[in-house]
PDB file of N, CA and C in Angstrom:
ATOM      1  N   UNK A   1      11.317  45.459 -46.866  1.00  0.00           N
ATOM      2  CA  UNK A   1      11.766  44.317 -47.628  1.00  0.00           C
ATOM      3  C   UNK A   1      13.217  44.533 -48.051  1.00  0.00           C
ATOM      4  N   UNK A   2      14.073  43.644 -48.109  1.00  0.00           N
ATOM      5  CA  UNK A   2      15.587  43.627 -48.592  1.00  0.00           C
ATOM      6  C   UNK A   2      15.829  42.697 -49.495  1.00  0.00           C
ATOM      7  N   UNK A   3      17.157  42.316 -50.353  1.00  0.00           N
ATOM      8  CA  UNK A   3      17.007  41.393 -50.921  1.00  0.00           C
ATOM      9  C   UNK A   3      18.848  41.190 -50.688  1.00  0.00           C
ATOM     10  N   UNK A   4      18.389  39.453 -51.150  1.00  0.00           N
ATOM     11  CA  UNK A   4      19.872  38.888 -50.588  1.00  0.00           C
ATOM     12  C   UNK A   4      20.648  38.401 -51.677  1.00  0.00           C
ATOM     13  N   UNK A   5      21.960  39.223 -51.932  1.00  0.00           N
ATOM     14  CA  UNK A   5      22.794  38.049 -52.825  1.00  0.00           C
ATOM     15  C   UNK A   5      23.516  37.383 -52.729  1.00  0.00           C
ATOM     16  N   UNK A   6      23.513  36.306 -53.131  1.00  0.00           N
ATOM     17  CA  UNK A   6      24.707  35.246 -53.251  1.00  0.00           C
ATOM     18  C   UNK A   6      25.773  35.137 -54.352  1.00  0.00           C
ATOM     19  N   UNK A   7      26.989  35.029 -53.677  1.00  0.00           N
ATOM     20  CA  UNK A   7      27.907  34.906 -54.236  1.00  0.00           C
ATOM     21  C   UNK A   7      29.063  34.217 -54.011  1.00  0.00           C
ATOM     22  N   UNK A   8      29.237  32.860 -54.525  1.00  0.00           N
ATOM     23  CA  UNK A   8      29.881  31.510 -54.176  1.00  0.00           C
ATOM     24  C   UNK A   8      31.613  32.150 -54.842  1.00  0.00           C
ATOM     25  N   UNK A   9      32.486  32.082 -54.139  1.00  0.00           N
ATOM     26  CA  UNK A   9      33.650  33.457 -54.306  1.00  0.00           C
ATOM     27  C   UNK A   9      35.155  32.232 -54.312  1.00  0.00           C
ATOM     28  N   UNK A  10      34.704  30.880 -53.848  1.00  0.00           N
ATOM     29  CA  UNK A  10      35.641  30.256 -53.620  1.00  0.00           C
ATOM     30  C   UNK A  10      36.205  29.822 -55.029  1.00  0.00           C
ATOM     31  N   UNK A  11      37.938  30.075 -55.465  1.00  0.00           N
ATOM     32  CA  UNK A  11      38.342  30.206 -56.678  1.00  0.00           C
ATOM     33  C   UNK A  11      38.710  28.516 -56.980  1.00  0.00           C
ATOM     34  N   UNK A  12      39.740  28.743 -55.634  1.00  0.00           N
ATOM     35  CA  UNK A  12      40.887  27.361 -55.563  1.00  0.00           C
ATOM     36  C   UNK A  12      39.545  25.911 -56.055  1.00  0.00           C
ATOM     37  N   UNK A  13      39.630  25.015 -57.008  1.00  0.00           N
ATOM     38  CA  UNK A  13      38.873  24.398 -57.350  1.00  0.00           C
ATOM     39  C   UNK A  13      38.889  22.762 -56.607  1.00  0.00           C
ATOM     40  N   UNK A  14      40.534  23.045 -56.179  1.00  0.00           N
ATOM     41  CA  UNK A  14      40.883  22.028 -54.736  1.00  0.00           C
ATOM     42  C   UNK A  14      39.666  22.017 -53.444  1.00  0.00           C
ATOM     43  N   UNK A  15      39.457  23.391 -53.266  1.00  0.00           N
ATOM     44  CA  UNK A  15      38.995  23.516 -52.221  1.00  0.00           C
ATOM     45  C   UNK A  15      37.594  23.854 -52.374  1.00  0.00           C
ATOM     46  N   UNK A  16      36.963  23.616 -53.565  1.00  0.00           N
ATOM     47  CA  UNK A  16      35.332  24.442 -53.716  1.00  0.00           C
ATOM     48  C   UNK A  16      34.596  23.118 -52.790  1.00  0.00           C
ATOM     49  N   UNK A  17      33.470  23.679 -52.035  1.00  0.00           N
ATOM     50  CA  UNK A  17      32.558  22.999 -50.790  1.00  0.00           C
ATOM     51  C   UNK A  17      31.727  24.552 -50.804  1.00  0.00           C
ATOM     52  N   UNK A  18      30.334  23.679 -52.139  1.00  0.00           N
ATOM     53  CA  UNK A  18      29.560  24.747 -52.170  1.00  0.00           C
ATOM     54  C   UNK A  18      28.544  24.775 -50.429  1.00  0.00           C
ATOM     55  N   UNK A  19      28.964  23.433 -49.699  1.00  0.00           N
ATOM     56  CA  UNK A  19      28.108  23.575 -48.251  1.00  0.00           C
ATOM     57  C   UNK A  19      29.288  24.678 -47.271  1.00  0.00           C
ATOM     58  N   UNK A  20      29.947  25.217 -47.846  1.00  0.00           N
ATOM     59  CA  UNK A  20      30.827  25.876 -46.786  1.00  0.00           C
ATOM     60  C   UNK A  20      30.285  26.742 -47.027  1.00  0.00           C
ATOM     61  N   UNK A  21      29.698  27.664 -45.628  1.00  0.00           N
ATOM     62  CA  UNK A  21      28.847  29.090 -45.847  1.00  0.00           C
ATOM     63  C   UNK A  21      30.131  30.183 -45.551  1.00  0.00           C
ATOM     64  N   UNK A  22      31.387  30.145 -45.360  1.00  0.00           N
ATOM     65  CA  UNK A  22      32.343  30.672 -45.439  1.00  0.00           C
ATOM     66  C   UNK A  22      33.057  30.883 -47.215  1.00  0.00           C
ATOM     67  N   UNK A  23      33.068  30.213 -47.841  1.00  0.00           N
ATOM     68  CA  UNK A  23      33.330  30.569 -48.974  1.00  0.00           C
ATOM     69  C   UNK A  23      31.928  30.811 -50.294  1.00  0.00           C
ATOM     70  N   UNK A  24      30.964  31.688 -49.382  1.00  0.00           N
ATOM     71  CA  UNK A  24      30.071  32.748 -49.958  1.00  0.00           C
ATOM     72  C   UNK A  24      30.387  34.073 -49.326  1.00  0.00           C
ATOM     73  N   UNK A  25      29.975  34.837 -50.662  1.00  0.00           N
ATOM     74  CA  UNK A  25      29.616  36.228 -50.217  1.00  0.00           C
ATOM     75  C   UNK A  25      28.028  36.704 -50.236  1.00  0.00           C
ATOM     76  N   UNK A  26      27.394  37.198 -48.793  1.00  0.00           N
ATOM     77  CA  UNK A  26      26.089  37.748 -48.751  1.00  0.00           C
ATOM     78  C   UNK A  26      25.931  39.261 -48.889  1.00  0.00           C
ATOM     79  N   UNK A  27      25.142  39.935 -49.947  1.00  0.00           N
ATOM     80  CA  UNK A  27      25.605  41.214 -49.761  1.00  0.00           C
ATOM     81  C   UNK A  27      23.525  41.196 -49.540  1.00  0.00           C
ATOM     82  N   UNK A  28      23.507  42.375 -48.863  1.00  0.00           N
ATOM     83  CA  UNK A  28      21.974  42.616 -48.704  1.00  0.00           C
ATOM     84  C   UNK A  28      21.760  44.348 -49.313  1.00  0.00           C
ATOM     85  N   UNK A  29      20.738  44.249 -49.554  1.00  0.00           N
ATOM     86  CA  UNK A  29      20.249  45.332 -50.359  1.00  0.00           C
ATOM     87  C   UNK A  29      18.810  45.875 -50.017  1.00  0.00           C
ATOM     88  N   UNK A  30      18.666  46.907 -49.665  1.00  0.00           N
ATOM     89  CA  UNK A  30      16.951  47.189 -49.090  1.00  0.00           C
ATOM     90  C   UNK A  30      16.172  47.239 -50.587  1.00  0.00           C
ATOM     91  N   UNK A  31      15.434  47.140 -50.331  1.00  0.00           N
ATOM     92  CA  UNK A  31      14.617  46.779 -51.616  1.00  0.00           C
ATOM     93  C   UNK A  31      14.079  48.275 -52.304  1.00  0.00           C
ATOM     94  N   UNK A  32      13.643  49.412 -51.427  1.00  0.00           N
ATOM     95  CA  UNK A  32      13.932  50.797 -52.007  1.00  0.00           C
ATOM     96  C   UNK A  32      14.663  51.049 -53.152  1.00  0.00           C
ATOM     97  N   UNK A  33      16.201  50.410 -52.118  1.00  0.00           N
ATOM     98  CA  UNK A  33      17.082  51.081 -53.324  1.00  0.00           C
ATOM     99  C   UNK A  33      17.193  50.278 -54.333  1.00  0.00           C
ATOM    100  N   UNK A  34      17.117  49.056 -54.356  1.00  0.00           N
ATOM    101  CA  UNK A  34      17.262  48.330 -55.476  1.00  0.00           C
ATOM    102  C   UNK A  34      15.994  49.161 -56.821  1.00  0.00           C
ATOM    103  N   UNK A  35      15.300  49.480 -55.977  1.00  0.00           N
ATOM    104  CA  UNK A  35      14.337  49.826 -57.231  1.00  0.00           C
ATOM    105  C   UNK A  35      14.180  51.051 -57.698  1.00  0.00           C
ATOM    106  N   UNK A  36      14.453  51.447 -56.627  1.00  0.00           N
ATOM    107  CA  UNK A  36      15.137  52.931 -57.407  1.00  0.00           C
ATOM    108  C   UNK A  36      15.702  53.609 -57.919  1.00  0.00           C
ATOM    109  N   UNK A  37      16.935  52.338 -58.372  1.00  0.00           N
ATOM    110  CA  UNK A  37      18.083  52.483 -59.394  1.00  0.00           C
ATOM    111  C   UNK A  37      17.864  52.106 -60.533  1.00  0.00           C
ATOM    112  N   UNK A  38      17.151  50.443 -60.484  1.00  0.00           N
ATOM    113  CA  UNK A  38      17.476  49.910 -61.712  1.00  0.00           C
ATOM    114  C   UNK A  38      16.084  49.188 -62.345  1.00  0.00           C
ATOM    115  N   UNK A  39      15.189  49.948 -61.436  1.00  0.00           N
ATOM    116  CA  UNK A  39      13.377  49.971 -61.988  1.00  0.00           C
ATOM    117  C   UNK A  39      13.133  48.559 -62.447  1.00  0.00           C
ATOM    118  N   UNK A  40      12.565  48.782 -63.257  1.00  0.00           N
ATOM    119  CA  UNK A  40      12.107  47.291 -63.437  1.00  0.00           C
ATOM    120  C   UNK A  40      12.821  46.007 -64.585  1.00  0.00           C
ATOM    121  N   UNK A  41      14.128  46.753 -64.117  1.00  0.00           N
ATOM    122  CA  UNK A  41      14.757  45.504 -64.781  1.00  0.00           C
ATOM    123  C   UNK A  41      15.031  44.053 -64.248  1.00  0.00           C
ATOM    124  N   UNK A  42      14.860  43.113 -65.028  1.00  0.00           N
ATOM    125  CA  UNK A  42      15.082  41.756 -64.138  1.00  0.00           C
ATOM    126  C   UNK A  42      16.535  41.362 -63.753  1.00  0.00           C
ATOM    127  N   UNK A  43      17.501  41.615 -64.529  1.00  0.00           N
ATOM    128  CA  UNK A  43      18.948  41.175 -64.431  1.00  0.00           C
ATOM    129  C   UNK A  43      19.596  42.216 -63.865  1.00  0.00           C
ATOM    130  N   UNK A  44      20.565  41.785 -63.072  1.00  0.00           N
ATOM    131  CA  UNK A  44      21.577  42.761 -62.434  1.00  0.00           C
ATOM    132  C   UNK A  44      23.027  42.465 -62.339  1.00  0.00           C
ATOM    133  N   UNK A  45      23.545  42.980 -63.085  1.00  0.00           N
ATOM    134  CA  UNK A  45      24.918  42.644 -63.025  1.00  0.00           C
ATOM    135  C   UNK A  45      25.801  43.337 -61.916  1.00  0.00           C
ATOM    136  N   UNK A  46      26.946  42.311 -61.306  1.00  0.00           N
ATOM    137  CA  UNK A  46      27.818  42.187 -60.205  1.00  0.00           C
ATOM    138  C   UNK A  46      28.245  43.718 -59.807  1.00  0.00           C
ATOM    139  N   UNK A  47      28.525  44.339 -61.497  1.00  0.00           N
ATOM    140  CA  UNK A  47      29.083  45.838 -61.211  1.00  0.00           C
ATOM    141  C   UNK A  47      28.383  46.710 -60.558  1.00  0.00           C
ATOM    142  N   UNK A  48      27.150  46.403 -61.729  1.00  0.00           N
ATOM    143  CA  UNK A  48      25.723  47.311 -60.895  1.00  0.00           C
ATOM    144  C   UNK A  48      25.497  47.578 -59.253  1.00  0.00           C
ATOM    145  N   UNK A  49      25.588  46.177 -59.116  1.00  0.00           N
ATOM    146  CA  UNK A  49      25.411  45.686 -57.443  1.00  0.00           C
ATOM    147  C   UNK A  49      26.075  46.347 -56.592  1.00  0.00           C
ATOM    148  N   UNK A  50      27.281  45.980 -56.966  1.00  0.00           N
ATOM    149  CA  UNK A  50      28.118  47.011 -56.143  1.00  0.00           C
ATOM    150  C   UNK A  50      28.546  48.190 -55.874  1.00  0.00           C
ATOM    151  N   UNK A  51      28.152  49.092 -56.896  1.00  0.00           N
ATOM    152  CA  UNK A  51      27.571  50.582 -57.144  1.00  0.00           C
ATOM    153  C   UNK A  51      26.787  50.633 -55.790  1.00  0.00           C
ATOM    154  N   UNK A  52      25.661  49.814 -55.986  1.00  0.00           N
ATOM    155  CA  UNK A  52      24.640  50.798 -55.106  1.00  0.00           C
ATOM    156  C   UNK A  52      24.925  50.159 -53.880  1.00  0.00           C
ATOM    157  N   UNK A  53      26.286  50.062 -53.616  1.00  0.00           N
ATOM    158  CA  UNK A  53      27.002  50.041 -51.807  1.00  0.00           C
ATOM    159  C   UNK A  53      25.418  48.670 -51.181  1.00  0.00           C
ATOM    160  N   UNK A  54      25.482  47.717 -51.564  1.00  0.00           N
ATOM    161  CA  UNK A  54      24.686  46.878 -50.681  1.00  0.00           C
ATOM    162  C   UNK A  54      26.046  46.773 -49.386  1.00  0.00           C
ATOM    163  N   UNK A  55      25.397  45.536 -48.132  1.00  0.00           N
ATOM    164  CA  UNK A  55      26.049  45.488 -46.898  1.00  0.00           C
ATOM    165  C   UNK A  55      26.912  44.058 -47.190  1.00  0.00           C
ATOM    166  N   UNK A  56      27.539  44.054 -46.877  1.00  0.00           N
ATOM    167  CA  UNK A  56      28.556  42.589 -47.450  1.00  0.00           C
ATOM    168  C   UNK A  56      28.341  42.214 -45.954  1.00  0.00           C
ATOM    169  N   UNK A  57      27.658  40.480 -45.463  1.00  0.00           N
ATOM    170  CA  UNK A  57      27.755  39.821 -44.561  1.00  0.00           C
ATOM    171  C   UNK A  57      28.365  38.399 -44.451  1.00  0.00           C
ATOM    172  N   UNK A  58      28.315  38.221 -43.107  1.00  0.00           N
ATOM    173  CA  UNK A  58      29.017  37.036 -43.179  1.00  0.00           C
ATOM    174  C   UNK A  58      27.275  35.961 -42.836  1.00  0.00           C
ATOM    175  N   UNK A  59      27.159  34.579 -43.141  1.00  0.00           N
ATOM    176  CA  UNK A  59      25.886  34.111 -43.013  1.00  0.00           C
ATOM    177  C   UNK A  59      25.078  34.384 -41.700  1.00  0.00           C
ATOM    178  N   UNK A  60      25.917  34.448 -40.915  1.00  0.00           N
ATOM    179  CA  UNK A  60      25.497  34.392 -39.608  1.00  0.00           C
ATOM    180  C   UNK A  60      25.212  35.937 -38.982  1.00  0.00           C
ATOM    181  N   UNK A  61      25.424  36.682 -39.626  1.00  0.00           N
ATOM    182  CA  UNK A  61      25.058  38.177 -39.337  1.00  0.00           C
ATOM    183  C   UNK A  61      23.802  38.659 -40.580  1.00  0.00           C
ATOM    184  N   UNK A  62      23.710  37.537 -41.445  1.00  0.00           N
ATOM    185  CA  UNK A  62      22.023  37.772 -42.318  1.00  0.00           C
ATOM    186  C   UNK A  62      21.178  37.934 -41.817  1.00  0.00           C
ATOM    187  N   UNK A  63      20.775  37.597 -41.014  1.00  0.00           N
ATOM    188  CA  UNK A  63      19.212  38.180 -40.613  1.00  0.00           C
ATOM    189  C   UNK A  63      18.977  39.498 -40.099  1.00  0.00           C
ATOM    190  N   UNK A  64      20.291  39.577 -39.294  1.00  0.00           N
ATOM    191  CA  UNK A  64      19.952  40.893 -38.364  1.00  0.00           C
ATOM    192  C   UNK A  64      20.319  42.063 -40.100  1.00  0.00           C
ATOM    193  N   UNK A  65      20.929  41.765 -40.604  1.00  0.00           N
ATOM    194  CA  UNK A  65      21.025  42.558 -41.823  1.00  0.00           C
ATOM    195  C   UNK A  65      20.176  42.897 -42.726  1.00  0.00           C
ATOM    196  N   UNK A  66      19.370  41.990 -42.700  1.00  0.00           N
ATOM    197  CA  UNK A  66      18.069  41.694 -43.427  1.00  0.00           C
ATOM    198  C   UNK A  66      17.089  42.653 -43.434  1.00  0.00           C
ATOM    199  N   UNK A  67      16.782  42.184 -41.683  1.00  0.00           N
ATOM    200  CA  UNK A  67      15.858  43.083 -41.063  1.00  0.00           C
ATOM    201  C   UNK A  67      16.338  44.497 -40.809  1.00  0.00           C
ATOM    202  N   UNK A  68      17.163  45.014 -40.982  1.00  0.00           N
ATOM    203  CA  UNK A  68      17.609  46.368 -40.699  1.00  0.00           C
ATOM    204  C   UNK A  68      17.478  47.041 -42.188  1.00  0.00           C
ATOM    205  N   UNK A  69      17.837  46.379 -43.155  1.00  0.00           N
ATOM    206  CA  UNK A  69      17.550  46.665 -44.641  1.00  0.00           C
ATOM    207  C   UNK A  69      16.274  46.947 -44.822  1.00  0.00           C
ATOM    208  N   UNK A  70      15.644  45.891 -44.404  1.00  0.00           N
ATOM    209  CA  UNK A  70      14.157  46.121 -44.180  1.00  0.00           C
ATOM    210  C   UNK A  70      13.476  46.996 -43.525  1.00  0.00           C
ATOM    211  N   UNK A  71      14.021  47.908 -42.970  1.00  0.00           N
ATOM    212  CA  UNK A  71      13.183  49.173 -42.206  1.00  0.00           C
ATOM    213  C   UNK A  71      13.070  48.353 -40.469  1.00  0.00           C
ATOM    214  N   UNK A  72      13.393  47.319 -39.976  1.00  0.00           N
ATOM    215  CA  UNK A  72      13.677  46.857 -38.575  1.00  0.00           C
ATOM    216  C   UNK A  72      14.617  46.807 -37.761  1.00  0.00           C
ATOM    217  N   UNK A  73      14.305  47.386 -36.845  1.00  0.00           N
ATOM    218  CA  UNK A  73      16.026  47.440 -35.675  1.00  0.00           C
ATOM    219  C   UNK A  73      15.826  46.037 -35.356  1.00  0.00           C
TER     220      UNK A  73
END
């Protein structure tokens, strides 16, 4: 199991198009480690996140990221 975050990154307020999957960030995280850091807490903050090195993707490389997080080639 992995888990996926989203993160809508686009600043310029000219240009925000929350349907543009280019101005998100996907970071994936195997679900191990998520829980092996930060146990059973519900909230996770951005800093946290990025500590524990998740994979930063682009949308179209999510799945295969997913599944590799997930213990699948």
């Amino acid at each position: 199991m992995a888990y996926v975050f989203c993160l809508f990154a686009e600043k310029d307020p000219r240009r925000v198009d929350p349907l543009d999957l280019a101005q998100w960030e996907f970071r994936v995280l195997s679900r191990a480690i998520l829980e092996d850091s930060v146990g059973q807490r519900k909230r996770l903050g951005l800093r946290t996140l990025l500590r524990l090195s998740p994979k930063s993707v682009s949308f179209d490389s999510l799945r295969g990221a997913v599944l590799v997080a997930g213990g699948r080639p």
